[in-house]
Protein backbone atom coordinates (compact mmCIF):
# COMPACT_ATOMS: atom_id res chain seq x y z
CA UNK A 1 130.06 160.93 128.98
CA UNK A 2 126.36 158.83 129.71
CA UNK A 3 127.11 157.51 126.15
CA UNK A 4 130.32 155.33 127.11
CA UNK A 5 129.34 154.88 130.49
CA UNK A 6 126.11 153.01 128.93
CA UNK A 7 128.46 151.14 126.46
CA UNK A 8 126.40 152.37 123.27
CA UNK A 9 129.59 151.37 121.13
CA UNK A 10 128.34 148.15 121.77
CA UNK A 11 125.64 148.57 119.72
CA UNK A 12 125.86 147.45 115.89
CA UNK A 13 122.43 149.26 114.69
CA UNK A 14 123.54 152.64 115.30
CA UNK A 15 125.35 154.70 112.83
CA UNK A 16 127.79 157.58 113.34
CA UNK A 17 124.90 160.45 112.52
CA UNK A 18 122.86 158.16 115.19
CA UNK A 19 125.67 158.69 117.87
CA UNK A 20 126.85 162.39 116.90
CA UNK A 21 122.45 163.50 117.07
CA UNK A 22 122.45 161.93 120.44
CA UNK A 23 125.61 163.48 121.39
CA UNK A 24 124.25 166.92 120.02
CA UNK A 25 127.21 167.23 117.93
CA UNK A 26 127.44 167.46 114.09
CA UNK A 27 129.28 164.81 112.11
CA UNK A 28 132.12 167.26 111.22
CA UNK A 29 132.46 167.85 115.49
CA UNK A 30 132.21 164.59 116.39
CA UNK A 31 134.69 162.80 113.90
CA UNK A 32 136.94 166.08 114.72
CA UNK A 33 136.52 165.39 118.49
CA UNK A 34 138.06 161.90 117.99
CA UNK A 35 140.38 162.92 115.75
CA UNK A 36 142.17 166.07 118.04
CA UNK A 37 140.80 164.84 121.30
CA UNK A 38 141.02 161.08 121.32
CA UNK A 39 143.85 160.91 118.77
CA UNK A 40 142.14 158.18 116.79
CA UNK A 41 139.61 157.68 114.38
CA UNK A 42 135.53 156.81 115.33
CA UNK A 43 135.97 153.83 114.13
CA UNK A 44 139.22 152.83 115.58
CA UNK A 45 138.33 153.68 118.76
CA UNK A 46 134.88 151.84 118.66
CA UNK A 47 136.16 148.76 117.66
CA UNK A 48 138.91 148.92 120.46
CA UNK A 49 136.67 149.40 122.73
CA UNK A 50 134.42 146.12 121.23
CA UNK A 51 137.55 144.25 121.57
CA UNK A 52 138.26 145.35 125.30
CA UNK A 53 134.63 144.41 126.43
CA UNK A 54 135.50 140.83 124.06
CA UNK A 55 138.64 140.55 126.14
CA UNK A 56 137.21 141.13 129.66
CA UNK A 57 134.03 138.49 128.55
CA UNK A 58 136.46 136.07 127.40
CA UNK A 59 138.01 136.58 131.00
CA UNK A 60 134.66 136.11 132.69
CA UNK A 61 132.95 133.26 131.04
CA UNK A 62 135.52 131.03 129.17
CA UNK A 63 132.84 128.31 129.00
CA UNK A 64 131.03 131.27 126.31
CA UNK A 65 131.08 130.00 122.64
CA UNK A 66 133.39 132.44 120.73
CA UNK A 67 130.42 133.60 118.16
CA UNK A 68 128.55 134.57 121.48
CA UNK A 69 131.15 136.44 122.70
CA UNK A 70 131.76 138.39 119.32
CA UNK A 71 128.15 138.95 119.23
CA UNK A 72 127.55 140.78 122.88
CA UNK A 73 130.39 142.74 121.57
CA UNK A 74 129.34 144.32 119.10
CA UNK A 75 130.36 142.09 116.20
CA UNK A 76 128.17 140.88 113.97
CA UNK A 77 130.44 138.75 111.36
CA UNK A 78 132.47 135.91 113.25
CA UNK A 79 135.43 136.63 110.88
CA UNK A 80 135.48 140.26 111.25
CA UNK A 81 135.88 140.02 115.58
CA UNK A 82 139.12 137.07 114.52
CA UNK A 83 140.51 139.75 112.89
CA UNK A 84 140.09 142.93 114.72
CA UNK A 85 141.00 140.63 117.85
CA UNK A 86 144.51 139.51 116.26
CA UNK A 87 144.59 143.46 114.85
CA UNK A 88 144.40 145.18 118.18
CA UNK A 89 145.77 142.12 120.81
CA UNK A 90 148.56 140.50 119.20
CA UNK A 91 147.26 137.25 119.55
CA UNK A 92 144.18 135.02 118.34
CA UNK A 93 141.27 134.78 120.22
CA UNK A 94 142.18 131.03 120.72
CA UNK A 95 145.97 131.92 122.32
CA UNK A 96 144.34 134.80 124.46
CA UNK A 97 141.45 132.61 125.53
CA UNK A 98 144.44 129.47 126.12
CA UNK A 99 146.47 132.44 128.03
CA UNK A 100 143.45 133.01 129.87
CA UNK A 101 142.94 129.30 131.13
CA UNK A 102 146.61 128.73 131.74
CA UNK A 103 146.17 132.18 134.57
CA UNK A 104 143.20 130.90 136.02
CA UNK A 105 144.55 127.39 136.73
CA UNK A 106 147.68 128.75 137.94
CA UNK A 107 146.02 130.94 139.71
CA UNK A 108 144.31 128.31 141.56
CA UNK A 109 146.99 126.36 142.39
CA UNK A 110 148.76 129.19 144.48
């Protein structure tokens, strides 16, 4: 699908009519395609796909400011990401991102 592959649930401006037009799909296909298919709801699976790409960046550039790092994924509201992140991880975005640290220097010790 050219729609995930180009990360478009990265984007906050577009709405679910947006994405289901551009997928040629009605609303009633596309939220049942997610439902049956996926086994998750739109929005569910969007947002755990945000805080994947959040997990990976917070990986890749630990020197990035949290708010950035909400923002390129798709978050708009700093408290929102905290949340989701805790909702869908397990663990704040200051334990993963101390996790994180701890693997790299270890890492470069061995």
């Amino acid at each position: 699908m050219a729609w995930l592959e180009r990360k478009k649930y990265l984007e906050t401006h577009l709405a679910v009519e947006d994405i289901a037009r551009e997928l040629d799909m009605s609303i009633g296909q596309f939220h049942q395609y997610f439902d049956k298919v996926i086994g998750e709801s739109f929005r569910t699976w969007r947002i755990r796909k945000r805080i994947e790409h959040a997990r990976q960046l917070l990986a890749d550039h630990p020197d990035w400011p949290v708010t950035r790092i909400a923002r390129e994924s798709g978050f708009n509201d700093r408290s929102n990401f905290y949340q989701q992140f805790k909702r869908f991880t397990g663990q704040s975005v200051t334990d993963y991102r101390t996790t994180q640290d701890s693997n790299r220097t270890k890492a470069q010790r061995d």
